[in-house]
N, C-alpha and C. Protein backbone atom coordinates (compact mmCIF):
# COMPACT_ATOMS: atom_id res chain seq x y z
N UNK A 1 0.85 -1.19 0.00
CA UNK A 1 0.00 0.00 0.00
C UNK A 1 0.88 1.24 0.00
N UNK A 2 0.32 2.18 -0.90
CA UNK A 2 0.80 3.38 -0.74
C UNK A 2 1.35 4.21 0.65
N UNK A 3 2.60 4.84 0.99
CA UNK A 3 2.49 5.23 2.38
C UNK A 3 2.87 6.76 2.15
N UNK A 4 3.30 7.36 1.06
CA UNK A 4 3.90 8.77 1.18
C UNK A 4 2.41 9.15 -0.08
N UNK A 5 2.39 10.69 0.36
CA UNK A 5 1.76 11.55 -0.26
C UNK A 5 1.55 11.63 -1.80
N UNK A 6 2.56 11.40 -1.99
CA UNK A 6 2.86 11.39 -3.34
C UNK A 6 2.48 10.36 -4.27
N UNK A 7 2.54 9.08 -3.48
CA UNK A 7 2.26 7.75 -3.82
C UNK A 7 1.51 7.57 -3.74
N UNK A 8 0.44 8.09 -2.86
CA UNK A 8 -1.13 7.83 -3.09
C UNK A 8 -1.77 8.88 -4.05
N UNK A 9 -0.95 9.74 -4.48
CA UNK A 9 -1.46 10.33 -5.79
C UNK A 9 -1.22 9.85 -7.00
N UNK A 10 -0.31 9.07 -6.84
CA UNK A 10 0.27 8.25 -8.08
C UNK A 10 -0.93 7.03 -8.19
N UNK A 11 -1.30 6.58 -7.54
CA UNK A 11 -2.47 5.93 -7.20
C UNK A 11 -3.03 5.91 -7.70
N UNK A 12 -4.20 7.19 -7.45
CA UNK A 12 -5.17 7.76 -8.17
C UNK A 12 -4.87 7.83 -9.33
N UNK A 13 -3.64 8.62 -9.58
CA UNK A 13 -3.73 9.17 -11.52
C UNK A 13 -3.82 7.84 -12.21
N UNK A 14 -3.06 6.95 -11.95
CA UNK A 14 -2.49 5.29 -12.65
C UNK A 14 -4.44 5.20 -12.45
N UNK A 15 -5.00 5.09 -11.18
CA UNK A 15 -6.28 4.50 -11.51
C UNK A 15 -7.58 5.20 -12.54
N UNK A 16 -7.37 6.88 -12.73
CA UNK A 16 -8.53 7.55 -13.32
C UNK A 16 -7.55 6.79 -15.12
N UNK A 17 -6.14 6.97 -15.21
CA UNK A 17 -5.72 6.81 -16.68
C UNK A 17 -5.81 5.75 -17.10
N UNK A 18 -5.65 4.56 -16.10
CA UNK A 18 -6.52 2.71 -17.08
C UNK A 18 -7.94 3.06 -17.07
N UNK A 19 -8.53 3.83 -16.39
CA UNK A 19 -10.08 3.76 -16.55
C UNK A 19 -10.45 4.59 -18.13
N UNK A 20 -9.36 5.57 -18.26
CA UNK A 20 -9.78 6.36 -19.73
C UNK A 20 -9.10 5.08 -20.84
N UNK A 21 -8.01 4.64 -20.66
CA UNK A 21 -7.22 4.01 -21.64
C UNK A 21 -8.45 2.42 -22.30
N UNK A 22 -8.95 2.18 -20.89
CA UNK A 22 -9.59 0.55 -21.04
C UNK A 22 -10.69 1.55 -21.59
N UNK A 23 -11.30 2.49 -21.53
CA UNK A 23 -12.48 3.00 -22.45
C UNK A 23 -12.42 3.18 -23.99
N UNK A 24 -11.54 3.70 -23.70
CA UNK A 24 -10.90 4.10 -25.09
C UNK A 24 -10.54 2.74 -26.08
N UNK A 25 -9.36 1.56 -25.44
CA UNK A 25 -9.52 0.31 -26.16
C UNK A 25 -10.82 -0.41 -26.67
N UNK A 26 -11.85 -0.45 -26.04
CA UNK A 26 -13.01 -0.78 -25.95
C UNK A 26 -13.79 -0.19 -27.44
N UNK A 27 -13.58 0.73 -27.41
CA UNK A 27 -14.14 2.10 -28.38
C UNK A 27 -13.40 1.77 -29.56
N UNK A 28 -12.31 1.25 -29.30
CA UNK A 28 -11.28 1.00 -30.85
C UNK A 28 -11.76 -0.26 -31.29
N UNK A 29 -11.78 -1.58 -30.27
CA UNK A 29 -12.30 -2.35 -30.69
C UNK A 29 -13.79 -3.03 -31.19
N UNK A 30 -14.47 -1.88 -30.57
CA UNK A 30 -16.07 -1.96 -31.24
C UNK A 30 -15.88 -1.25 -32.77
N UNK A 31 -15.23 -0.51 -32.53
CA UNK A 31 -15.16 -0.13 -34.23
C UNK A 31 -14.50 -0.54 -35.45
N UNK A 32 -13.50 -1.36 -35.17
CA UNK A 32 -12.95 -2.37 -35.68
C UNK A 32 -13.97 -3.44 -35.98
N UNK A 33 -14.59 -4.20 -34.67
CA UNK A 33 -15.16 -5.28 -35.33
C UNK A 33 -16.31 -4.61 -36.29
N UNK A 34 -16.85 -3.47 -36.16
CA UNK A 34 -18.03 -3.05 -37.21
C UNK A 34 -17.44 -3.47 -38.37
N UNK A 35 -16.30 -2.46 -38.58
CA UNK A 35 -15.68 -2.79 -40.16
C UNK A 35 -15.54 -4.19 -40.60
N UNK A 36 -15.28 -5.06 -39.46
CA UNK A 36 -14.92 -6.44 -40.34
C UNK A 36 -16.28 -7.19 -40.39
N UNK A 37 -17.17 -6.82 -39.31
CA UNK A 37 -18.51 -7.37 -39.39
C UNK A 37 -18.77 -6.84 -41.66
N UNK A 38 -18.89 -5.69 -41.09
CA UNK A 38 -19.59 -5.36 -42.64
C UNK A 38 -18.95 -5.59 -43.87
N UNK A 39 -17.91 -6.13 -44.03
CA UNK A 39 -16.63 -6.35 -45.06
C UNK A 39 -17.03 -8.32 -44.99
N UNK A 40 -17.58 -9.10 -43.67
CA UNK A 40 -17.94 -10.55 -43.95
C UNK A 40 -19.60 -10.57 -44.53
N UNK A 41 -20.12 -9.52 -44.33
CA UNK A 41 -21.62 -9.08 -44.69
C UNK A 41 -21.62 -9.06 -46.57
N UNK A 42 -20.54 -8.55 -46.80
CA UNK A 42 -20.27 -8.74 -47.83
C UNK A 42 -21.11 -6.91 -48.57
N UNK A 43 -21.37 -6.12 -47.39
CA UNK A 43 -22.38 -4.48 -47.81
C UNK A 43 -20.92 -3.52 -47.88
N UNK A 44 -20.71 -3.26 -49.61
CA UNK A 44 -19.70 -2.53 -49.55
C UNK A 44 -19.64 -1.39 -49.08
N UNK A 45 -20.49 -0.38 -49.41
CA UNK A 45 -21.11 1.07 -48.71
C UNK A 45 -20.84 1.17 -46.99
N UNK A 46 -21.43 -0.14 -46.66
CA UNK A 46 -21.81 -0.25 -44.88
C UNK A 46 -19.86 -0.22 -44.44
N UNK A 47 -19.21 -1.44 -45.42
CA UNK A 47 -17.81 -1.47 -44.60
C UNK A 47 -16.88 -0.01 -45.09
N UNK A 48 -17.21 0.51 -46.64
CA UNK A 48 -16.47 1.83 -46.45
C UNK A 48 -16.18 2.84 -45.79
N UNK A 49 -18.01 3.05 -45.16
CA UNK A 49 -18.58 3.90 -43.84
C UNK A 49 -17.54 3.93 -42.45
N UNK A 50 -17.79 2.44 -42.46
CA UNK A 50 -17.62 1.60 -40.90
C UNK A 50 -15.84 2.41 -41.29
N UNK A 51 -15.08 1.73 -42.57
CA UNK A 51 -13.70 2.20 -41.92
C UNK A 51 -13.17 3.29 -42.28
N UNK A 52 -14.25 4.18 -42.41
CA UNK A 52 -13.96 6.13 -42.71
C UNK A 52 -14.20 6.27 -40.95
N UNK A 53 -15.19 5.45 -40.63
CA UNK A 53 -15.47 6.12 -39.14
C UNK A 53 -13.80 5.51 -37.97
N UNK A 54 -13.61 4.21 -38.83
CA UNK A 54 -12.67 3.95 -37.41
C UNK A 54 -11.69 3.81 -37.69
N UNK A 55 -10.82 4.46 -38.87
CA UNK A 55 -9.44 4.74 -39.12
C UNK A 55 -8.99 6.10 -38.15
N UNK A 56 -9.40 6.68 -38.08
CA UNK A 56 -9.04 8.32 -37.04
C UNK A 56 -9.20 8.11 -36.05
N UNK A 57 -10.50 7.11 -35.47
CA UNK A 57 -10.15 6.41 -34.06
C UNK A 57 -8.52 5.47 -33.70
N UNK A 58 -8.49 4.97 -34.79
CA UNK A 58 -7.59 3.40 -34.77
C UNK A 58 -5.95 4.67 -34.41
N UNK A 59 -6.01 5.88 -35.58
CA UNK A 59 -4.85 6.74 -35.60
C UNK A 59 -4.80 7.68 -33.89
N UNK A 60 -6.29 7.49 -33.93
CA UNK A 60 -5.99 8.51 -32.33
C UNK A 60 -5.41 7.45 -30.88
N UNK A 61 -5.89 6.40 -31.32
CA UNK A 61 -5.29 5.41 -30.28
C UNK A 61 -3.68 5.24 -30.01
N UNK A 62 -3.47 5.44 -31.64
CA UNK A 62 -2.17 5.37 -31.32
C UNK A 62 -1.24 6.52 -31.06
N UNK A 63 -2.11 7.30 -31.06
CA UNK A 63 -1.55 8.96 -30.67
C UNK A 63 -1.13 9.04 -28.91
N UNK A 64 -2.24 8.33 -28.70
CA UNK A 64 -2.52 8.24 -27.00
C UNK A 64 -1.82 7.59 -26.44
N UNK A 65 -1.20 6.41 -27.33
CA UNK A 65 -0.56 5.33 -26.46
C UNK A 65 -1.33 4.43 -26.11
N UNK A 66 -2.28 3.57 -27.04
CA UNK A 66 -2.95 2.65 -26.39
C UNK A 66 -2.44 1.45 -27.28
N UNK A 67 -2.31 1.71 -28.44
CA UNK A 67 -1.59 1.17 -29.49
C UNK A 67 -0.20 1.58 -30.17
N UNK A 68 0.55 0.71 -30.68
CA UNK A 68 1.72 1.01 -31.06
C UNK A 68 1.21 2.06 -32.28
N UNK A 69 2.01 2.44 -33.18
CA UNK A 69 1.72 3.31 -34.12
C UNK A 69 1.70 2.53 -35.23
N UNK A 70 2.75 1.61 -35.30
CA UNK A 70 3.08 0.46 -36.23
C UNK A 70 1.52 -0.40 -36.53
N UNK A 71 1.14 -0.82 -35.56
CA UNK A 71 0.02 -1.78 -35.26
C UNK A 71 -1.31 -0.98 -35.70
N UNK A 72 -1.72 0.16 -35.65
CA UNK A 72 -2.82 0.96 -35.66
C UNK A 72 -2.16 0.69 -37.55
N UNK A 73 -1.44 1.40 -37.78
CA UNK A 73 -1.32 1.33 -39.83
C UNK A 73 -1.13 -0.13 -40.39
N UNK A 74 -0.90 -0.99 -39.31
CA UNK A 74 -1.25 -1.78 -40.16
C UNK A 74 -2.67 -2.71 -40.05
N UNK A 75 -3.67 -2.26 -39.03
CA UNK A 75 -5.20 -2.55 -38.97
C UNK A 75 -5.47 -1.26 -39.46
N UNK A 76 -5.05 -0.77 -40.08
CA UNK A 76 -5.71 0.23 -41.32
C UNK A 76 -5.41 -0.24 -42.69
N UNK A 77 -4.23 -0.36 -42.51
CA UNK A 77 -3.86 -1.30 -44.15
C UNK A 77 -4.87 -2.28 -44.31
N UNK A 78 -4.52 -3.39 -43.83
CA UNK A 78 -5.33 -4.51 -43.87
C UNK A 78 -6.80 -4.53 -44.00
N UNK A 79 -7.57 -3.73 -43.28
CA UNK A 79 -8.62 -3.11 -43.19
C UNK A 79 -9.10 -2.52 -44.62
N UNK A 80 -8.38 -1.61 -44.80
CA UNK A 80 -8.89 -0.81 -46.38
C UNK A 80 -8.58 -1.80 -47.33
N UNK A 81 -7.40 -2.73 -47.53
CA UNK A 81 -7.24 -3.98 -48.70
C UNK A 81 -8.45 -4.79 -48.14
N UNK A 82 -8.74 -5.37 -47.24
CA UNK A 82 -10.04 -6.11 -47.33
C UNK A 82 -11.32 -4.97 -47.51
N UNK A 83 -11.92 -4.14 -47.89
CA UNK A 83 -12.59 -3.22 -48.08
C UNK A 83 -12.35 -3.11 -49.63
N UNK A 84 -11.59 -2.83 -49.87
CA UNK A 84 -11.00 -2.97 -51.90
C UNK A 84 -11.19 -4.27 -52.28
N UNK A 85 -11.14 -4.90 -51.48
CA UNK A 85 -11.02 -6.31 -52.30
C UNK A 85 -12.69 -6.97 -52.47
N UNK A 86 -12.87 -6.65 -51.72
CA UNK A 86 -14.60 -6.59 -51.50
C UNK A 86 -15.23 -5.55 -52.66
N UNK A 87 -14.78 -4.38 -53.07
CA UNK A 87 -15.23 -3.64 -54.22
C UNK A 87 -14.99 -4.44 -55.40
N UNK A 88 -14.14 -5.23 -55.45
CA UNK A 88 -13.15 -5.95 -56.94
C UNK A 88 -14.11 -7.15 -56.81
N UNK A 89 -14.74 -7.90 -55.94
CA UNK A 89 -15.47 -8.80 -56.22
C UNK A 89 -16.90 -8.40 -56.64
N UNK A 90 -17.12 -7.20 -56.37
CA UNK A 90 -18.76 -6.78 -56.59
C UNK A 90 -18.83 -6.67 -58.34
């Protein structure tokens, strides 16, 4: 347990910043699975939507530090080639 002043403020901050960070992951990964939901749906419109909405999320995550930077471009890559590739079959 915390015993100096300081350390029980360290406490707190570590506990309010996993409570924003685990929100925030949460938020990346609901929007992620939309896009891949609608890209196995096979609704090209619905998955273009889905990954206009959660590429700037996926980039702000990694702004924040919840994700590497590396990892966020490349569930954007991957993401938009399965989204194209889905246009090329229509």
């Amino acid at each position: 347990m915390a015993n100096t002043k300081s350390a029980k403020k360290a406490v707190r901050q570590i506990a309010r910043r996993t409570a924003v960070n685990r929100q925030r992951r949460s938020k990346l990964r609901t929007f992620v699975r939309k896009v891949e939901e609608a890209i196995l749906s096979g609704d090209q419109t619905a998955a273009r939507n889905a990954l206009s909405v959660a590429e700037p999320i996926l980039m702000r995550a990694a702004q924040k530090g919840i994700v590497h930077k590396n990892t966020a471009s490349r569930k954007v890559s991957r993401l938009t080639a399965s989204v194209a590739a889905l246009a090329k079959q229509a």
